[in-house]
Protein backbone atom coordinates (compact mmCIF):
# COMPACT_ATOMS: atom_id res chain seq x y z
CA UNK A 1 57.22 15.86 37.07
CA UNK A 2 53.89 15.16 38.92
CA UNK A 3 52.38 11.59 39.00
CA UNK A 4 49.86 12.15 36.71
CA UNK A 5 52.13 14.44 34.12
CA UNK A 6 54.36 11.20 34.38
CA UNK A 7 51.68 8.70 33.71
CA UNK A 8 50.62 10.62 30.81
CA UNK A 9 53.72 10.97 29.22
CA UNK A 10 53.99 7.61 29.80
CA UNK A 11 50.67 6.87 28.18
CA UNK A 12 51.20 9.15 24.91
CA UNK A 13 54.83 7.85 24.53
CA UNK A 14 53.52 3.91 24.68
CA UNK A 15 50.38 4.85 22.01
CA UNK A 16 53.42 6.38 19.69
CA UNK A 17 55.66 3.38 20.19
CA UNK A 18 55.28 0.48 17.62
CA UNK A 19 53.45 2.29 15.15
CA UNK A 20 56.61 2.36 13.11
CA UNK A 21 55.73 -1.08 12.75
CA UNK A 22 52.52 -0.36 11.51
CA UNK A 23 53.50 2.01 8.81
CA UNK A 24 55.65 -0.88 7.50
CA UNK A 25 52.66 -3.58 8.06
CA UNK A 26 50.77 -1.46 5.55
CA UNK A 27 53.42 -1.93 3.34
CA UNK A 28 53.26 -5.26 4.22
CA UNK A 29 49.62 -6.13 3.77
CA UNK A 30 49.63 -4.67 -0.12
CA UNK A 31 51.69 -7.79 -0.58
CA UNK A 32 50.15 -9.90 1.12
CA UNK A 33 46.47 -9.04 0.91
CA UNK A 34 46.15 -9.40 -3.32
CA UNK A 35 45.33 -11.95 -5.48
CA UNK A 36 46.13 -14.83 -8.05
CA UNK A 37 42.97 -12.93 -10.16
CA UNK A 38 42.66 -15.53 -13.26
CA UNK A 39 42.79 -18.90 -15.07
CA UNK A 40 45.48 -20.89 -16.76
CA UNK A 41 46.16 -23.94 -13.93
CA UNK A 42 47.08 -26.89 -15.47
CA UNK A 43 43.46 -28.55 -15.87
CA UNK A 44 42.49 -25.84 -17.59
CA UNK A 45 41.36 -26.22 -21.47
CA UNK A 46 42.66 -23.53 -24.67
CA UNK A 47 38.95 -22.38 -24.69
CA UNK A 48 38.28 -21.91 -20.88
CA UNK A 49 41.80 -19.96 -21.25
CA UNK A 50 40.65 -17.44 -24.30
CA UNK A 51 37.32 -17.15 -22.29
CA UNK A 52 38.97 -16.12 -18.95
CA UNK A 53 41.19 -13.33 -20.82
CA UNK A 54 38.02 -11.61 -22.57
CA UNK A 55 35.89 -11.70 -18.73
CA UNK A 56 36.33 -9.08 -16.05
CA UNK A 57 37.51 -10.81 -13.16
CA UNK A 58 36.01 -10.02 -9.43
CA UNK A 59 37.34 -11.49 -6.13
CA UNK A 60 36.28 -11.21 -2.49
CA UNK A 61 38.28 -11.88 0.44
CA UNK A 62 37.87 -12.13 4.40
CA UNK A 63 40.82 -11.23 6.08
CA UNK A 64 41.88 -12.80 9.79
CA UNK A 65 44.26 -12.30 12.46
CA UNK A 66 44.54 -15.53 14.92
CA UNK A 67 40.83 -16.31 13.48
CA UNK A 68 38.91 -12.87 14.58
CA UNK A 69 37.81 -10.48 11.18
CA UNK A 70 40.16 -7.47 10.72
CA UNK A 71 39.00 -6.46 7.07
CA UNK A 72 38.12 -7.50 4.30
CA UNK A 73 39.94 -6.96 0.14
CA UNK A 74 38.33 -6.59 -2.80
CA UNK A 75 40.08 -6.82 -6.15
CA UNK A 76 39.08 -6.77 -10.38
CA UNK A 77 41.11 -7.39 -13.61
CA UNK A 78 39.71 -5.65 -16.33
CA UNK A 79 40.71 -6.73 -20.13
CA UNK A 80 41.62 -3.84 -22.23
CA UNK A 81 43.49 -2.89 -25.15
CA UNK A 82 46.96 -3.58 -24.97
CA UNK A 83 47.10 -5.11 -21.44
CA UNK A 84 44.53 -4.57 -18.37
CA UNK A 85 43.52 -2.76 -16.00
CA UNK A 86 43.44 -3.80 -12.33
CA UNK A 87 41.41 -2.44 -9.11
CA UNK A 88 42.46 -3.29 -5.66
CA UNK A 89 41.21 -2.07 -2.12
CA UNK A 90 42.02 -3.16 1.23
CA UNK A 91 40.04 -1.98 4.24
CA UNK A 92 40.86 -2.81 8.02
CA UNK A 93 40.56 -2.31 10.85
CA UNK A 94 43.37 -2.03 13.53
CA UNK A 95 43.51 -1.62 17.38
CA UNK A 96 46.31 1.23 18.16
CA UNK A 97 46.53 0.00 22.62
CA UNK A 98 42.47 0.54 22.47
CA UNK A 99 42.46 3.04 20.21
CA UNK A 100 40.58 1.60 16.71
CA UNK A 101 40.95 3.00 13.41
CA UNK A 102 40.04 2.15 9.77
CA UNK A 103 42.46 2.08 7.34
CA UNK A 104 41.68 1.62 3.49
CA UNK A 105 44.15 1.64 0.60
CA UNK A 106 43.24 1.47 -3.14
CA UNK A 107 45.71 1.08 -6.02
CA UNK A 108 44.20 1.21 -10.23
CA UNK A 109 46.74 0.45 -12.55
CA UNK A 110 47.34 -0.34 -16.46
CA UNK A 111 49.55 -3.09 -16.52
CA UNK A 112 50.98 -4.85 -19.71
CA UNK A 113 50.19 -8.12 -21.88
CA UNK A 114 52.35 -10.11 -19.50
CA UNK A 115 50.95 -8.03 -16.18
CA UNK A 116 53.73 -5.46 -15.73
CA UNK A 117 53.15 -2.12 -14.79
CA UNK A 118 52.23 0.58 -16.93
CA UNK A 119 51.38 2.91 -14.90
CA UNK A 120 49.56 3.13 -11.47
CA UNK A 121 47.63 5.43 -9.03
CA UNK A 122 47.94 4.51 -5.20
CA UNK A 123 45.70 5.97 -2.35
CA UNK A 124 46.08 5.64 1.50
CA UNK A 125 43.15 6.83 3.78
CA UNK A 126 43.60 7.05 7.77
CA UNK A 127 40.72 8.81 9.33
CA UNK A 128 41.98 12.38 8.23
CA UNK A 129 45.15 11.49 6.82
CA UNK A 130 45.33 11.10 3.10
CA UNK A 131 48.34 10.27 0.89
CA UNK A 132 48.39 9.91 -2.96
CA UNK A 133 51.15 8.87 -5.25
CA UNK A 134 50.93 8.20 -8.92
CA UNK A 135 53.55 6.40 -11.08
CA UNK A 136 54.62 5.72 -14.81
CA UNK A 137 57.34 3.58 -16.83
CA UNK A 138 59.22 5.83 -19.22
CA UNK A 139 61.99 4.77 -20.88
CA UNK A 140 63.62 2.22 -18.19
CA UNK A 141 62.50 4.39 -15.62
CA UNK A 142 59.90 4.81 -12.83
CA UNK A 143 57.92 8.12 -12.80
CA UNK A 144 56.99 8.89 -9.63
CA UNK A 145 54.83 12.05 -8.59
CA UNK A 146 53.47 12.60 -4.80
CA UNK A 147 50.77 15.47 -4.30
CA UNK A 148 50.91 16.32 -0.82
CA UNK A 149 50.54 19.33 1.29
CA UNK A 150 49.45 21.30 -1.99
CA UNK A 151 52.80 20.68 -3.37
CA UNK A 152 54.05 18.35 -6.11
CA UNK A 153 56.79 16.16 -5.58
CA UNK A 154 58.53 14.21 -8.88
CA UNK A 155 61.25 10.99 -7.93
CA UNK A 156 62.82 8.92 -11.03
CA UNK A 157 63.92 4.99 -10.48
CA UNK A 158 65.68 3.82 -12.74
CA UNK A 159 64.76 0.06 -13.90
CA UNK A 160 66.65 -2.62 -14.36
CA UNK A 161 63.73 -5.63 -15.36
CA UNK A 162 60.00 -5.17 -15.95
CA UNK A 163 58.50 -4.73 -12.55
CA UNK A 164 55.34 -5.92 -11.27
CA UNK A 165 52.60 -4.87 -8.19
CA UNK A 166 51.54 -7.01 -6.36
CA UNK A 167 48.61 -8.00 -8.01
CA UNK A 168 50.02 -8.49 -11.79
CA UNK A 169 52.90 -10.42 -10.40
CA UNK A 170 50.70 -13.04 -9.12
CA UNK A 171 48.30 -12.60 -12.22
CA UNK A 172 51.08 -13.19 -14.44
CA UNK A 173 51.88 -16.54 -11.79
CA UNK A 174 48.27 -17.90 -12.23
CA UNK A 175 48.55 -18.00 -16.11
CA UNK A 176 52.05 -20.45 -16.01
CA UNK A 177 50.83 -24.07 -15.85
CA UNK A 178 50.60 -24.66 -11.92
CA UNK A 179 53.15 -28.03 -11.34
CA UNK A 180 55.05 -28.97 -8.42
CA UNK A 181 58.62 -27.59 -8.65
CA UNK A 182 57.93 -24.45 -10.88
CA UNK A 183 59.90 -21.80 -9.33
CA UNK A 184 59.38 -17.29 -10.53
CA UNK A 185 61.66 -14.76 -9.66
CA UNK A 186 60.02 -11.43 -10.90
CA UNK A 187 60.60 -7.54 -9.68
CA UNK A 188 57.77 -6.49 -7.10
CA UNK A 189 57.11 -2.86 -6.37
CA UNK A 190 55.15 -1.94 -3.39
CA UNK A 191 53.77 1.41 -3.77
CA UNK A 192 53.26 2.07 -0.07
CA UNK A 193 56.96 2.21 0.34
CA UNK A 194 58.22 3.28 -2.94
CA UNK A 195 60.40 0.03 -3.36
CA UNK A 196 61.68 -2.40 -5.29
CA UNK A 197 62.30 -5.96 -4.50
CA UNK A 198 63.18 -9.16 -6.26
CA UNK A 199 60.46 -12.03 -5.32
CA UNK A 200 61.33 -15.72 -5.83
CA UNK A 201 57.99 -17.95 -5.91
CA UNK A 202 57.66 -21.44 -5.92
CA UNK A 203 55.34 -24.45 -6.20
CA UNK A 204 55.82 -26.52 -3.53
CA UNK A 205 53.04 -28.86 -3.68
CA UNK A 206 49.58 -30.05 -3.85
CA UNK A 207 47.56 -30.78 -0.67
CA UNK A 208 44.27 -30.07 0.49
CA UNK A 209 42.84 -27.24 2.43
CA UNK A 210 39.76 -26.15 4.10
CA UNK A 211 37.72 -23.20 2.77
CA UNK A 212 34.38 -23.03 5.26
CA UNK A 213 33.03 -26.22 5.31
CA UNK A 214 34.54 -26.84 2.44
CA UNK A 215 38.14 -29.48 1.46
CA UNK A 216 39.35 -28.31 -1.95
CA UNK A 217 42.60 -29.80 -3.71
CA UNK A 218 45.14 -26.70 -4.04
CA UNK A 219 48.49 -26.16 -4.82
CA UNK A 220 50.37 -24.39 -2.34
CA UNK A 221 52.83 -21.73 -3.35
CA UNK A 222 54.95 -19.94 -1.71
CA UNK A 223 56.69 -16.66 -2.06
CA UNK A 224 59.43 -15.04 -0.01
CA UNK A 225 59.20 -11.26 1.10
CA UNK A 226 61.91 -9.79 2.66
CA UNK A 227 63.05 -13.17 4.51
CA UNK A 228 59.24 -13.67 5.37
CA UNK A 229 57.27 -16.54 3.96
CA UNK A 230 53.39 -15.64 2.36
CA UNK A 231 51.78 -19.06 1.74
CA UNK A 232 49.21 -19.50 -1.04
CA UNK A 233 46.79 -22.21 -1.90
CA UNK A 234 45.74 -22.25 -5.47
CA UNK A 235 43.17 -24.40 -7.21
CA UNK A 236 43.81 -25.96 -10.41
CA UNK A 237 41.86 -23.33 -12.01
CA UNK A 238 44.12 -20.87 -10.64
CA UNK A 239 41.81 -19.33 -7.95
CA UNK A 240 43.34 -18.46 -4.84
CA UNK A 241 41.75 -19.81 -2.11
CA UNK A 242 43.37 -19.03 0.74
CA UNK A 243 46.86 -17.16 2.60
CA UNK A 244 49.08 -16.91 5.42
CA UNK A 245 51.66 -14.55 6.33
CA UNK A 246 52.91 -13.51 9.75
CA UNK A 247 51.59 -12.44 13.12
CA UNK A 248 48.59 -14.51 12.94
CA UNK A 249 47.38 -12.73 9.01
CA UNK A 250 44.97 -15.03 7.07
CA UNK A 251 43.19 -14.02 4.05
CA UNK A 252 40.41 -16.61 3.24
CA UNK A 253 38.01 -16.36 -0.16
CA UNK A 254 34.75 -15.02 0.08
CA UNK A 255 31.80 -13.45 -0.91
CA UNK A 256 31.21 -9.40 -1.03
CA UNK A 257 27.82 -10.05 1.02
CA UNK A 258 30.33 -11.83 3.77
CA UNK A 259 33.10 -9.96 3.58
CA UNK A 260 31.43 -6.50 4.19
CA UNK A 261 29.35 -7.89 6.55
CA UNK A 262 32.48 -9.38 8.38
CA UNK A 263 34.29 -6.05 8.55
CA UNK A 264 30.92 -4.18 9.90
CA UNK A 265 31.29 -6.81 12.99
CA UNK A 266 35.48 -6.60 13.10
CA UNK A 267 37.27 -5.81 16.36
CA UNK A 268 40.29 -4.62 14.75
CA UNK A 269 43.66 -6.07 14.77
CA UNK A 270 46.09 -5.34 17.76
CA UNK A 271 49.26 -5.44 16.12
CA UNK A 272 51.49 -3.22 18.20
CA UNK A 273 51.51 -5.56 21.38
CA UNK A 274 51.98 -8.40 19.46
CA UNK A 275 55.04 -7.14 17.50
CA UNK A 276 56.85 -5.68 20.40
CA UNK A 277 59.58 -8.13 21.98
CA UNK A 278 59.77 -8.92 25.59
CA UNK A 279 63.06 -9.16 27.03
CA UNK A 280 64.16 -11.56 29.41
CA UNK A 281 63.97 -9.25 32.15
CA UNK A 282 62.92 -5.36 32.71
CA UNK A 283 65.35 -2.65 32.87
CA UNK A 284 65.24 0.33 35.81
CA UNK A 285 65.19 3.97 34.33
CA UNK A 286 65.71 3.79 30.86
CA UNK A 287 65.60 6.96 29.97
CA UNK A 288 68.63 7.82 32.22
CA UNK A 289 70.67 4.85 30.75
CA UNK A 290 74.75 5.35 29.62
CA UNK A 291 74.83 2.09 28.76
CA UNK A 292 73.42 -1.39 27.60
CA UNK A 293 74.21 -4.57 26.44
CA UNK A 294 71.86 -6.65 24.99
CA UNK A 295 71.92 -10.68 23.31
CA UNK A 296 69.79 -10.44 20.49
CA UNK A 297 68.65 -13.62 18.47
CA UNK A 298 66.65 -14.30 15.75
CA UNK A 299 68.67 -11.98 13.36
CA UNK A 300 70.78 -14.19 11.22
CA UNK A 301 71.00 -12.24 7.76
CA UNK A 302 73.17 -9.03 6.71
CA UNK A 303 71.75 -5.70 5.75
CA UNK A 304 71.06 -4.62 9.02
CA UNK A 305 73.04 -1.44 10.81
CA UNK A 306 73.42 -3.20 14.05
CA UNK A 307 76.65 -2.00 14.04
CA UNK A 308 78.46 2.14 13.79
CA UNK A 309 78.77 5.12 15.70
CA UNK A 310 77.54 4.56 19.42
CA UNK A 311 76.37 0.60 18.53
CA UNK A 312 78.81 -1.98 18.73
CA UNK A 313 77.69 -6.11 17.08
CA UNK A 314 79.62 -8.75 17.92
CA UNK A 315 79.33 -12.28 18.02
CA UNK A 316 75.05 -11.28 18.73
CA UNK A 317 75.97 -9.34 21.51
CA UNK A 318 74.77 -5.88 20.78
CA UNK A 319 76.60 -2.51 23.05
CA UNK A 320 74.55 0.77 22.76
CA UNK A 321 76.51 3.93 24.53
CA UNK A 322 74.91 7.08 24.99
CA UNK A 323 77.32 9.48 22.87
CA UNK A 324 79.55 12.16 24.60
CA UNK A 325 78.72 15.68 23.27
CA UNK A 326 82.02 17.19 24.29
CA UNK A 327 83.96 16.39 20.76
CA UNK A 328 80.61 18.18 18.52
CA UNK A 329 80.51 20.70 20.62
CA UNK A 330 81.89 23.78 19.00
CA UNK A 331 80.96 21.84 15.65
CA UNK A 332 79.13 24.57 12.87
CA UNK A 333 76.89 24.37 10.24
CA UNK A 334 76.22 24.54 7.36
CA UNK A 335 77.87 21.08 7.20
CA UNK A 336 79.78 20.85 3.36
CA UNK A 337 80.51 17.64 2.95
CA UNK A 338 80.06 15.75 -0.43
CA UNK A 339 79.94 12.36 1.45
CA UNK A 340 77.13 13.33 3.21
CA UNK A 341 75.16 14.78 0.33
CA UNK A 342 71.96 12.01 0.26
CA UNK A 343 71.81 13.36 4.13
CA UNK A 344 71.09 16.56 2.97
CA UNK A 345 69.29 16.59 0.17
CA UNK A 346 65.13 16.26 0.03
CA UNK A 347 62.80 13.33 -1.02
CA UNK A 348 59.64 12.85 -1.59
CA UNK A 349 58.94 12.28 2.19
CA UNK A 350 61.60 14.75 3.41
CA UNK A 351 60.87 17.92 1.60
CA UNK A 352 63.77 19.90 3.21
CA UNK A 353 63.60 22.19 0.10
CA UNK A 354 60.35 23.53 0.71
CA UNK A 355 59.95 27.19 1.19
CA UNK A 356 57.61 26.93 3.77
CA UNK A 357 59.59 24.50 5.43
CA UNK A 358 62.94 26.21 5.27
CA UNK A 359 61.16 29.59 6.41
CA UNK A 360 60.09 27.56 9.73
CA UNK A 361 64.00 25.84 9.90
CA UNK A 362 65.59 29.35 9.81
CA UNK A 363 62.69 30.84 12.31
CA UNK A 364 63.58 28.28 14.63
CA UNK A 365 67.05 29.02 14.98
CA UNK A 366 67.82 32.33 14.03
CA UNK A 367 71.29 33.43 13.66
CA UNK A 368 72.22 30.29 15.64
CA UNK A 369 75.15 28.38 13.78
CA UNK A 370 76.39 26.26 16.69
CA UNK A 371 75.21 22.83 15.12
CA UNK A 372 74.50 21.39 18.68
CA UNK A 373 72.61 24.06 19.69
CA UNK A 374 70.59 24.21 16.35
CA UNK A 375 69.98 20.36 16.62
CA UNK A 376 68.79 21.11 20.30
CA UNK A 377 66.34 23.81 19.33
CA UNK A 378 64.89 22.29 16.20
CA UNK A 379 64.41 18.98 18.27
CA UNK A 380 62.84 20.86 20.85
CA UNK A 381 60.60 23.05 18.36
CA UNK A 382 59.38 19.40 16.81
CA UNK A 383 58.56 18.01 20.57
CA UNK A 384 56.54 21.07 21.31
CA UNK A 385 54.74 22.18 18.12
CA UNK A 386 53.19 18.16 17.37
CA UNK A 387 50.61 16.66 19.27
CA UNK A 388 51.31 13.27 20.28
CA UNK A 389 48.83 10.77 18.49
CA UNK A 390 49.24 7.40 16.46
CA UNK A 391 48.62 8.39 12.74
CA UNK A 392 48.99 5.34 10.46
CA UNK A 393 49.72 6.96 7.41
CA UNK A 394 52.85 7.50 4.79
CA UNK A 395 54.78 10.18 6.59
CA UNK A 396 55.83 13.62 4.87
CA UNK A 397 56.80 16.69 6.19
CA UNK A 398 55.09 19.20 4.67
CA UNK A 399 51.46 17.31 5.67
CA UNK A 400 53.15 16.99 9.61
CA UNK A 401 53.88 20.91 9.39
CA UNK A 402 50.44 21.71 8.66
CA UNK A 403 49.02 18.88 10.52
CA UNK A 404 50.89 19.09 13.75
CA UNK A 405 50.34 16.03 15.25
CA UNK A 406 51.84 12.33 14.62
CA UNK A 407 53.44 9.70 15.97
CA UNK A 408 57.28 8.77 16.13
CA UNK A 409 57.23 8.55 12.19
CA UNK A 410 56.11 12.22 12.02
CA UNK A 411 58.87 13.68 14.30
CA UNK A 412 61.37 12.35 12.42
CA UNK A 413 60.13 13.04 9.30
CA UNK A 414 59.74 16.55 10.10
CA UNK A 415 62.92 17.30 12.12
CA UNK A 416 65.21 15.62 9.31
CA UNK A 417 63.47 18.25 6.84
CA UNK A 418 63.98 20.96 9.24
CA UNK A 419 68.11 19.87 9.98
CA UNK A 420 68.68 19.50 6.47
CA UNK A 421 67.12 22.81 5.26
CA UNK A 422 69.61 24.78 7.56
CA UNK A 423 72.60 21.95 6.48
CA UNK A 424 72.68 19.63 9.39
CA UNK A 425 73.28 15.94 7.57
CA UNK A 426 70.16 13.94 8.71
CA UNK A 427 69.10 10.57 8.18
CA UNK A 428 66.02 8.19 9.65
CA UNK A 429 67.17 5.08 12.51
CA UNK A 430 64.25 3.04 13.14
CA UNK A 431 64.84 -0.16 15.13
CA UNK A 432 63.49 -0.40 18.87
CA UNK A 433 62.61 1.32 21.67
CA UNK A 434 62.28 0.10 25.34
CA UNK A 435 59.33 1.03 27.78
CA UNK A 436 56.94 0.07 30.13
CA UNK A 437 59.24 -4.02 29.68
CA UNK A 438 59.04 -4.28 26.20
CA UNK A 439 61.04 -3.52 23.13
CA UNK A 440 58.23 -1.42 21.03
CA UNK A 441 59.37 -0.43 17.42
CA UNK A 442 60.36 2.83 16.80
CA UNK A 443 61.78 5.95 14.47
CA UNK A 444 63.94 8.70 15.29
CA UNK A 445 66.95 10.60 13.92
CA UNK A 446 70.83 10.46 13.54
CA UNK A 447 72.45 13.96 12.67
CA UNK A 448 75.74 14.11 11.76
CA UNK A 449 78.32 16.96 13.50
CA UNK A 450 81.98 15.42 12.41
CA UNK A 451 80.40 12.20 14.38
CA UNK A 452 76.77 10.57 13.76
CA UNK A 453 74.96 11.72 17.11
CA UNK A 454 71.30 9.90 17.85
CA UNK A 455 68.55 12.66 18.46
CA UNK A 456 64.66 11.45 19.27
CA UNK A 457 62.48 14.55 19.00
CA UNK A 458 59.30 12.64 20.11
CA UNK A 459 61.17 12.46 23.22
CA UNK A 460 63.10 15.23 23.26
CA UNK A 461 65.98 13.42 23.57
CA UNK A 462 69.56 14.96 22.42
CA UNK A 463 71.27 12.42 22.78
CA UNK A 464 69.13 9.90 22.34
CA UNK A 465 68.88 7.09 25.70
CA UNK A 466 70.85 3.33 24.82
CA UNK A 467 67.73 1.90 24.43
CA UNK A 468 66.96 3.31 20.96
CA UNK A 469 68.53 0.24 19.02
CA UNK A 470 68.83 0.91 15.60
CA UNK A 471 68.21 -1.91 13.54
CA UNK A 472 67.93 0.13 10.08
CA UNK A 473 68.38 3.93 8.26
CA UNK A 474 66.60 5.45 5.79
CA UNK A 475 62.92 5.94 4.80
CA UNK A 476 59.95 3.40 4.25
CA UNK A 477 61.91 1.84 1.23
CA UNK A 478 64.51 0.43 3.92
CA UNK A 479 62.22 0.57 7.21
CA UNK A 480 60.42 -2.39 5.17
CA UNK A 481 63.70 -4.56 5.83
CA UNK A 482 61.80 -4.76 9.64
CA UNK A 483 59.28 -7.12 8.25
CA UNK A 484 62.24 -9.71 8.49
CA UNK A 485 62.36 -10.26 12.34
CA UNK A 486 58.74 -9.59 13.46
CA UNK A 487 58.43 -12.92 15.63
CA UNK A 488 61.33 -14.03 15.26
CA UNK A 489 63.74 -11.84 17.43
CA UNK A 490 64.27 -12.35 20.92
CA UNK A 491 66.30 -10.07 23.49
CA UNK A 492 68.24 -10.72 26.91
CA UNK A 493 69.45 -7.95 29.23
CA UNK A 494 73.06 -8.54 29.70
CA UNK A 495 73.68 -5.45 31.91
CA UNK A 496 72.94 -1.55 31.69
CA UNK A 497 74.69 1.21 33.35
């Protein structure tokens, strides 16, 4: 490889690196970037209360990162028979390693007397990239239908409480009488990732806090995503004022003349940097690694895959050992195995069952039924066919196929539909990849041959290098979990081979 082939691989491969971690920030931000939209604190009168549930409610918001203007959120409640209806949007603007893009997302939904969903239509816009999905509660169920690609895709949740966006769980917060102590626990669903997730809230206290030039008494609650912390301040009147997540995230209210004024001027927010993790030293030829140890802190809860197959946790000492191919070798596919059925099967993302799709899967390996050498060629179709750019969007296969171009999230995406539509059990890792001396997050693929075998088509990788720590599998519903060490985790290099 020349110097400037290397330095350009180098250069595409750190752009595609850690935007895994944006995908999930999205997610992320519709939480964090909504609003407490009405009355109902406790100085509050019956009138000012019947008053407040007959007016359409409008609220402005700056939003911050470490101070500088990212974006800006705009939301309204809308009064209506038999519930409301609600109107969010978020626009910002983020800094991809100097590359900056927009990114606006806009949810409408009918929500209930007591703010829980009806029904709901979410939007994501990234430059070209659009993604749509719609939603409906039938019968203790969710109703979920994805146009994408020119194809319809239909899911079904089943429920087991009322759930609640975002935005109707905290309107349904703002009308219980604010008072130190009060403590929620309600069912949030985040539409960005398709997932369901018990919130506790709670009223911690009242303090004062600074709004321009402005001190204003607020209560401050707080509710816990994931294992990360979103602080609110809340006025009597049950206006928020002001909240802070993680990696430097403020939202702040405002006015619409400021806040799209603000975003005009906005930088964008460099997110990718900031979330990588920086080991205590660097580590010589990566990609050539058999093996590495690692001491990772800063992940002290269970639910992570830290462990299985060529990872071995102990004690928060972490082994990763590049996997021997001898033993898969002669291994054939179709793979029929019950236990492995959710590996094979399609989703709304991974639309293995796709014609067009499985035409492609069966082009690309022909009469091939050696499962190594179909995993080789379909990795190595992937790496070749998509041009490698950061697209912050919600992954899916069939808009990848006709797009051709992604990130780390789009490789995978697209190579588990391809493996599963000629049987080759396939399931999403995302955790962390090392380059250029720091940990960046990252997605790629496990396929399973009578052992689990990591495979990183962005790279081209079969097997994948040690350095691919997988922290979590699955799609965005469990790539979310991710959120809950941003910040916090820490690495030393123990040794590599």
């Amino acid at each position: 490889m020349s110097g400037n082939s290397k330095r350009q691989w180098k250069k595409w491969l750190l752009i595609s690196l850690g935007v895994t971690i944006l995908v999930v920030w999205v997610a992320y931000a519709t939480v964090f970037f909504t609003r407490l939209n009405r009355g109902g604190g406790d100085t509050l009168t019956p009138e000012v209360q019947k008053l407040a549930t007959k007016e359409i409610q409008e609220e402005w918001f700056a939003l911050y990162q470490h101070g500088n203007r990212i974006g800006y959120s705009r939301s309204e409640l809308r009064p209506q028979s038999g519930g409301y209806m609600v109107n969010e949007e978020i626009f910002l603007r983020l800094d991809f390693l100097g590359q900056v893009q927009d990114i606006s997302s806009w949810v409408q939904a009918n929500l209930e007397p007591d703010f829980s969903l009806k029904s709901f239509t979410f939007r994501l816009q990234a430059g070209p990239i659009y993604y749509r999905l719609q939603g409906g509660v039938e019968k203790g169920s969710l109703i979920l239908v994805s146009r994408m690609a020119g194809q319809e895709q239909i899911q079904k949740l089943p429920l087991s409480h009322p759930i609640y966006l975002s935005s109707g769980m905290k309107s349904f917060i703002s009308q219980q009488p604010l008072a130190v102590g009060n403590a929620y626990r309600l069912a949030l669903f985040d539409p960005a990732t398709m997932s369901q997730t018990m919130v506790p809230l709670q009223v911690e206290e009242k303090e004062t806090v600074r709004i321009g030039s402005r001190d204003l008494e607020a209560y401050r609650v707080v509710m816990n995503f994931r294992g990360v912390q979103l602080k609110s301040w809340v006025s009597p009147y049950g206006e928020l004022l002001k909240e802070e997540g993680f990696l430097g995230l403020t939202m702040v209210r405002s006015d619409r003349e400021d806040a799209l004024k603000g975003f005009a001027e906005a930088k964008g927010a460099e997110l990718v940097r900031e979330a990588a993790v920086v080991p205590d030293r660097t580590i010589a030829h990566p990609r050539k690694l058999k093996l590495l140890r690692l001491q990772l802190e800063g992940i002290t809860d269970d639910g992570w895959e830290l462990a299985g197959g060529r990872q071995n946790w102990s004690n928060g000492e972490l082994a990763v050992e590049r996997e021997s191919l001898i033993a898969i070798s002669s291994a054939k596919i179709p793979v029929d195995n019950p236990a492995l059925a959710r590996d094979l099967q399609p989703s709304l993302l991974v639309q293995s069952d796709a014609v067009t799709l499985k035409k492609q899967a069966f082009a690309i390996i022909g009469e091939e039924r050696n499962g190594l050498q179909a995993v080789r060629m379909i990795s190595s179709w992937v790496y070749q066919n998509l041009e490698k750019r950061p697209t912050l969007s919600i992954p899916n296969a069939l808009a990848v196929y006709e797009m051709r171009a992604g990130d780390c999230n789009e490789h995978s995406v697209l190579f588990a539909a391809l493996a599963r539509a000629v049987g080759i059990p396939t399931r999403i890792a995302a955790g962390l990849l090392y380059t250029e001396g720091r940990f960046y997050y990252h997605a790629w693929n496990e396929v399973y041959l009578g052992e689990w075998i990591a495979v990183d088509p962005l790279m081209n990788q079969v097997p994948a290098d040690p350095t691919h720590v997988r922290l979590v599998t699955g799609e965005l519903d469990r790539q979310v979990e991710l959120v809950r060490v941003l910040g916090r985790l820490s690495i030393k290099v123990l040794n590599y081979e």
